[in-house]
Protein backbone atom coordinates (compact mmCIF):
# COMPACT_ATOMS: atom_id res chain seq x y z
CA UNK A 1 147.08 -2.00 -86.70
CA UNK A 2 149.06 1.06 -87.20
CA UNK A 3 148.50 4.23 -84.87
CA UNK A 4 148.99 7.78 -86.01
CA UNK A 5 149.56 7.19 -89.65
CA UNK A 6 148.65 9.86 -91.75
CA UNK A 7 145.46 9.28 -94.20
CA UNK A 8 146.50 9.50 -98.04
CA UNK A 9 143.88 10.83 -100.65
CA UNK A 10 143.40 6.96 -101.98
CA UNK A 11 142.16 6.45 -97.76
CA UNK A 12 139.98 8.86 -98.39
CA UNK A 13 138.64 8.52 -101.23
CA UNK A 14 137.85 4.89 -100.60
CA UNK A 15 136.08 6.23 -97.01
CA UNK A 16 134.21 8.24 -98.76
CA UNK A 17 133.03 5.95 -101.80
CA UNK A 18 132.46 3.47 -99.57
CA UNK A 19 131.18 4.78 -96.59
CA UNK A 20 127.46 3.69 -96.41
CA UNK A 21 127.84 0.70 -98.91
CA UNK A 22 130.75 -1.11 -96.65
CA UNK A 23 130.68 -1.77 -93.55
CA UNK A 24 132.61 0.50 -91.20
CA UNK A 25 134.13 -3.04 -89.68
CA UNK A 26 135.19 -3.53 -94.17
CA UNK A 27 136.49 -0.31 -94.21
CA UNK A 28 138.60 -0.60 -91.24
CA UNK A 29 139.93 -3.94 -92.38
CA UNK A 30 140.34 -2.74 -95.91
CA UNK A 31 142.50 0.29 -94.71
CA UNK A 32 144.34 -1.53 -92.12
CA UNK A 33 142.85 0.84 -89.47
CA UNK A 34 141.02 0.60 -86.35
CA UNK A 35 137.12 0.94 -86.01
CA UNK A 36 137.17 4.16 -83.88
CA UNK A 37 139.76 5.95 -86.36
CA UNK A 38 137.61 5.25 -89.33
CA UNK A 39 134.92 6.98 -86.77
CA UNK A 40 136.31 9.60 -86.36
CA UNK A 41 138.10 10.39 -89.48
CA UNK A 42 134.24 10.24 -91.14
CA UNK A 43 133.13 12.83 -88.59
CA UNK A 44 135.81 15.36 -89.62
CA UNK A 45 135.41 14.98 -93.15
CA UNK A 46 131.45 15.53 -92.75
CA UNK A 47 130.43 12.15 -93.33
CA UNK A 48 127.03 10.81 -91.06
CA UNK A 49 125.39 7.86 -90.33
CA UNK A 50 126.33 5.35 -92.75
CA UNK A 51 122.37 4.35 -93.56
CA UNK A 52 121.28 7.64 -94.87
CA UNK A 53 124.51 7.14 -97.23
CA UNK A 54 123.64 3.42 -98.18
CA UNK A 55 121.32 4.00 -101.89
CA UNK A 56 118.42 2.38 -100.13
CA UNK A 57 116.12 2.20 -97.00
CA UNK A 58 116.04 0.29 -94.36
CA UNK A 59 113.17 -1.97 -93.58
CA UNK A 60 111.62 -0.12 -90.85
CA UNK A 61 111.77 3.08 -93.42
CA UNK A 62 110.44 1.44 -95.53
CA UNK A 63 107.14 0.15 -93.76
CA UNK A 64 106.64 3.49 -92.40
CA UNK A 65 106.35 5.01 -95.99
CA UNK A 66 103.88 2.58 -97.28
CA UNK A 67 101.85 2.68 -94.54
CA UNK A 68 102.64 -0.97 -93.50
CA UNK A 69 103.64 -2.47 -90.67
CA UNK A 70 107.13 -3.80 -90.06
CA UNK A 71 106.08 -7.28 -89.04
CA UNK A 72 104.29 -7.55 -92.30
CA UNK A 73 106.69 -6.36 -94.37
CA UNK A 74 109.65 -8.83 -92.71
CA UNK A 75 107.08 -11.55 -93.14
CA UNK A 76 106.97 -10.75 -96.89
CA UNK A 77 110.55 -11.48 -97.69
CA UNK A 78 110.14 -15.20 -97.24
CA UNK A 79 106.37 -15.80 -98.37
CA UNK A 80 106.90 -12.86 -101.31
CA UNK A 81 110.38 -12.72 -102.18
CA UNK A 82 110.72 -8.85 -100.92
CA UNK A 83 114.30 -8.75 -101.57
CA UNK A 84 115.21 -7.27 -98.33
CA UNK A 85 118.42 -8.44 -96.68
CA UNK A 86 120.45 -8.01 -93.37
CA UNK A 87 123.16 -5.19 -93.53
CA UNK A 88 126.27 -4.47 -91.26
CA UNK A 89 126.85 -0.89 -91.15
CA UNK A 90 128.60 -0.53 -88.00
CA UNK A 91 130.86 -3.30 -85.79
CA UNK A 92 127.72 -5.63 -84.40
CA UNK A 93 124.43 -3.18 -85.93
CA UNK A 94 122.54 -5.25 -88.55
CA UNK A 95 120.18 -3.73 -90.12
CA UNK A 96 117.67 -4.93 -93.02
CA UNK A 97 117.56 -3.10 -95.71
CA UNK A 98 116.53 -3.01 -99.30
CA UNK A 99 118.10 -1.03 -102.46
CA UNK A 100 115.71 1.43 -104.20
CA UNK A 101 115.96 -0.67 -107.32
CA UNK A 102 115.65 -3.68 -105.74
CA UNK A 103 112.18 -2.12 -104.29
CA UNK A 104 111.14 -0.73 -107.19
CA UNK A 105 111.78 -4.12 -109.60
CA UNK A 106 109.99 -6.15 -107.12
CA UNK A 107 106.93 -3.94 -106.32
CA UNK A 108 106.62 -3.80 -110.18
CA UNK A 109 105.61 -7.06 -110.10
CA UNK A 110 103.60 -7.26 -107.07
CA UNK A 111 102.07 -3.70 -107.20
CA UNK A 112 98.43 -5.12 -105.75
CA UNK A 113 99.91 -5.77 -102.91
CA UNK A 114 100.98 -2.23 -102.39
CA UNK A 115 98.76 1.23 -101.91
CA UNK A 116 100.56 3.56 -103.36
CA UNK A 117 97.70 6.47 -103.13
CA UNK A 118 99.03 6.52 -99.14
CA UNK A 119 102.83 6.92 -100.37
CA UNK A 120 104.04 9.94 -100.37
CA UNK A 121 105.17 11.00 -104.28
CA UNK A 122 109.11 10.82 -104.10
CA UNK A 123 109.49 9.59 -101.03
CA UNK A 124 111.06 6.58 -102.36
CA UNK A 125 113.57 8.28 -105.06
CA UNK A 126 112.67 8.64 -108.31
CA UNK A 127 109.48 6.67 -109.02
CA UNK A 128 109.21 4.76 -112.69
CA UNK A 129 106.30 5.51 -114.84
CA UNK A 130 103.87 2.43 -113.92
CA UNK A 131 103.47 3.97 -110.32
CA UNK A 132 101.43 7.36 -111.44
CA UNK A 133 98.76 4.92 -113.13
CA UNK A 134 99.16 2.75 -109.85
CA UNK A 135 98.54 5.31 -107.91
CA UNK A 136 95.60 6.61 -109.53
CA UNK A 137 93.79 2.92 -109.70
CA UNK A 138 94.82 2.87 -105.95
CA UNK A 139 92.42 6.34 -105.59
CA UNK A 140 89.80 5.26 -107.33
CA UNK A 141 89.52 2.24 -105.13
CA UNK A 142 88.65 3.69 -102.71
CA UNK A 143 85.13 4.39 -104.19
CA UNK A 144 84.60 1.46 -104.29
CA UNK A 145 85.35 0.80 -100.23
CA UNK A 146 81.82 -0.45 -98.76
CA UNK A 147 80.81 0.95 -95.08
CA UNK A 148 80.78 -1.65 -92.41
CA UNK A 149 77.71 -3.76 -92.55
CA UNK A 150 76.30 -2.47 -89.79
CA UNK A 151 76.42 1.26 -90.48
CA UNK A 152 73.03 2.37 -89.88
CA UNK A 153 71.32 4.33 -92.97
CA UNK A 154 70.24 7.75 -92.73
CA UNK A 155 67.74 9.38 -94.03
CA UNK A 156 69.45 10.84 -97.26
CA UNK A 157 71.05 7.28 -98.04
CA UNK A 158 67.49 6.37 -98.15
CA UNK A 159 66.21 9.07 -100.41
CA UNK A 160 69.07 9.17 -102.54
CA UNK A 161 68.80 4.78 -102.56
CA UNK A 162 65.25 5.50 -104.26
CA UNK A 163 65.92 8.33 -106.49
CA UNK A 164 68.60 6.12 -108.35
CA UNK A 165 66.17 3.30 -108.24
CA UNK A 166 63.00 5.24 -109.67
CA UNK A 167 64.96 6.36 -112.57
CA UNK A 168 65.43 2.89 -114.09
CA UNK A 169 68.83 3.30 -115.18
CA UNK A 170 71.42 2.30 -112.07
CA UNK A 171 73.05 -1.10 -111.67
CA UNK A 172 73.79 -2.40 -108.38
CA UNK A 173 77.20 -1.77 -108.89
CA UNK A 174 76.26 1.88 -109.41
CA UNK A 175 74.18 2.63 -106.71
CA UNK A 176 76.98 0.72 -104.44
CA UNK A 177 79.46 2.55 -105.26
CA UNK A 178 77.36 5.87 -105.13
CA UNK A 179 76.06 4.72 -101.38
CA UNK A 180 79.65 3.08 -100.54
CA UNK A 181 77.91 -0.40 -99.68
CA UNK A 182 78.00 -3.29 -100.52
CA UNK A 183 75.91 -5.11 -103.10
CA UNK A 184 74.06 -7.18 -100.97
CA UNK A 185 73.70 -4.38 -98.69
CA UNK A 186 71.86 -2.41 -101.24
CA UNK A 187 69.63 -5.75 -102.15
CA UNK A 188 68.51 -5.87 -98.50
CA UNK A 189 67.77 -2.44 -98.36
CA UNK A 190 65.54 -2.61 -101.07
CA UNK A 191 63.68 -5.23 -99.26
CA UNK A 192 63.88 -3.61 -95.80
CA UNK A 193 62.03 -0.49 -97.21
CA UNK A 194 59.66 -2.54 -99.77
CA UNK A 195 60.40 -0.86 -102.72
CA UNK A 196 58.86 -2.19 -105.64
CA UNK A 197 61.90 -1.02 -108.31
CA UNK A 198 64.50 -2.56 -108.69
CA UNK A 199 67.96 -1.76 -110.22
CA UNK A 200 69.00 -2.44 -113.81
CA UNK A 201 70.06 -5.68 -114.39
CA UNK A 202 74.03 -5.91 -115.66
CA UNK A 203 74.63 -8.02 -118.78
CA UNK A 204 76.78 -10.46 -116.94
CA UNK A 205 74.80 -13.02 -119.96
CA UNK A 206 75.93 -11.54 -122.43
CA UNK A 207 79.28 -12.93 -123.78
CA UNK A 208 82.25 -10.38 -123.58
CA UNK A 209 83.77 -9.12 -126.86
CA UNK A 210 87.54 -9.03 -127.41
CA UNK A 211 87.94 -5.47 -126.81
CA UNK A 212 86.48 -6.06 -123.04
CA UNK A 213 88.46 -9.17 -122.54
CA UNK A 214 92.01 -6.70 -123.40
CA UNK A 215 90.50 -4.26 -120.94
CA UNK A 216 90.03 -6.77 -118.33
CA UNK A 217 93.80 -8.15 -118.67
CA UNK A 218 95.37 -4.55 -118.95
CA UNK A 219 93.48 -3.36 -115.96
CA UNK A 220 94.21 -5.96 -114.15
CA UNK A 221 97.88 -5.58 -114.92
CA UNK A 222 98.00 -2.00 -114.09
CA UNK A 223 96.80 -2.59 -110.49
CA UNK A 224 93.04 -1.94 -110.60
CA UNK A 225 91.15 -3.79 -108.95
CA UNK A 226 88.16 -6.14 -109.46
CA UNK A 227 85.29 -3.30 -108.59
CA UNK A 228 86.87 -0.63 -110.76
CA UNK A 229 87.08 -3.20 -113.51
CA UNK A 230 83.71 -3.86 -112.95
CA UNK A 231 82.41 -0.65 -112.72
CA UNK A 232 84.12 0.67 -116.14
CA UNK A 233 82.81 -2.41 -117.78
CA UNK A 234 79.39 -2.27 -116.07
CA UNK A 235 79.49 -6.13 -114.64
CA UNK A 236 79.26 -7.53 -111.41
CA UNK A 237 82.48 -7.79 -109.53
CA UNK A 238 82.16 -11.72 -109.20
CA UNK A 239 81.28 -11.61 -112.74
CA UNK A 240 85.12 -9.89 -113.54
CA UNK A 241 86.39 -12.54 -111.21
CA UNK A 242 85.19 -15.11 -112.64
CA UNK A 243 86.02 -14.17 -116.60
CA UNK A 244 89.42 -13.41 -115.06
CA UNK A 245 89.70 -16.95 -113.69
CA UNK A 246 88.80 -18.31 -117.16
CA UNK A 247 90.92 -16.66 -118.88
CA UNK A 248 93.51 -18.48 -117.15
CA UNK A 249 93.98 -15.56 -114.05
CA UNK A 250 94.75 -17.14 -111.10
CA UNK A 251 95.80 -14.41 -107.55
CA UNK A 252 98.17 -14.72 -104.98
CA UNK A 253 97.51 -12.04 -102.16
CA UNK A 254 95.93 -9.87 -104.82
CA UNK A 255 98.61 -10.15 -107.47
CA UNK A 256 97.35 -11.80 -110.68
CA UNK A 257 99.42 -14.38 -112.41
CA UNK A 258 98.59 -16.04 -115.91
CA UNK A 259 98.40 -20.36 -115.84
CA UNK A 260 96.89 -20.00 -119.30
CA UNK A 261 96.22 -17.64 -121.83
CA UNK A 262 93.40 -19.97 -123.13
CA UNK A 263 89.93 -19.50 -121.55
CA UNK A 264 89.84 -22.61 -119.15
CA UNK A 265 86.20 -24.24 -119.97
């Protein structure tokens, strides 16, 4: 390769509209330079590490923003299609990495998988509209997040477990929620304590008009999940499930995917 020769605007330009999206090996090549010169010629003219130039993140970036691990998210590319992909920035570094709207596309389609209430807003790039109402449905989740089975009660779960009950008008999804356990939990409470009331039974009988069935199918498509859904509609959350399933819902890790529109009998 030639030595000393003097870098014309078109060298530099291409350096620098490249630099980032080719490798530094391409580059070289491309300019009929040697590794090192491209180097150092990028250091003079201000440029840095190639990565934070590349319109993307890498995968390790990437699992530290969503609060994911690495292994997890590698693991995803071949049993979820994350369209990550090996990278050469430098002469032997490979690095995986994923464009912005590669990530963005993908976790469109698989947002259940994803919690985007621990993401910090922006710290992706730009973020497209879907994520705010992600985001939110990701929040209100996490009222629905029982305690361990074996947290003990205390006192005021107790009193405030009866006061729902004695005014005849709480659900078991409800007074979950309200407690943050589980329904059974709440059923064998009841028993442990030998109380007589009993919470209001849900209409999980009673056949679901059209309006609820939309509700169910745009919930589920905005990322809520099943306890949210069943708390807005007042059903059990196996009760969701299971109208879901008819409806012709079937889930892969979380993420819904429609067999058939027509309610499976």
């Amino acid at each position: 390769m030639a030595s000393g020769r003097a870098w014309t605007e078109e060298d530099l330009y291409y350096l620098q509209d490249n630099w980032g999206s080719v490798s530094i090996k391409g580059i070289a090549r491309r300019l009929g330079r040697s590794v090192n010169a491209v180097k150092l010629k990028a250091g003079r003219i201000g440029l840095s590490d190639p990565r934070l130039h590349y319109d993307g993140i890498t995968l390790n970036q990437l699992a530290d923003a969503l609060g994911i691990s690495y292994t997890i998210l590698k693991n995803w590319i071949n049993l979820y299609d994350l369209p990550a992909k090996q990278k050469l920035f430098a002469v032997k570094e490979r690095v995986i990495v994923i464009t912005y709207e590669d990530f963005w596309k993908w976790s469109e389609k698989n947002k259940q998988m994803l919690d985007f209430s621990r993401v910090e807003r922006l710290s992706l790039g730009p973020e497209p509209d879907w994520v705010d109402e992600k985001r939110k449905a990701d929040q209100l989740r996490k009222l629905y997040v029982p305690k361990p089975h074996n947290t003990p009660w205390k006192k005021s779960d107790d009193r405030k477990l009866i006061s729902m009950l004695n005014q005849f008008k709480y659900t078991y999804p409800e007074i979950a929620a309200e407690l943050k356990r589980s329904q059974g939990a709440i059923k064998r409470r009841i028993w442990d304590l030998k109380l007589k009331a009993r919470p209001v039974r849900l209409p999980n009988h009673i056949k679901y008009t059209e309006e609820e069935e939309k509700t169910i199918i745009d919930m589920l498509e905005k990322g809520y999940c099943f306890d949210t859904i069943a708390a807005h509609l007042n059903r059990s959350t196996l009760a969701i499930r299971g109208k879901a399933e008819r409806m012709g819902y079937r889930f892969k890790n979380g993420v819904p995917y429609l067999v058939d529109r027509k309610e499976v009998q």
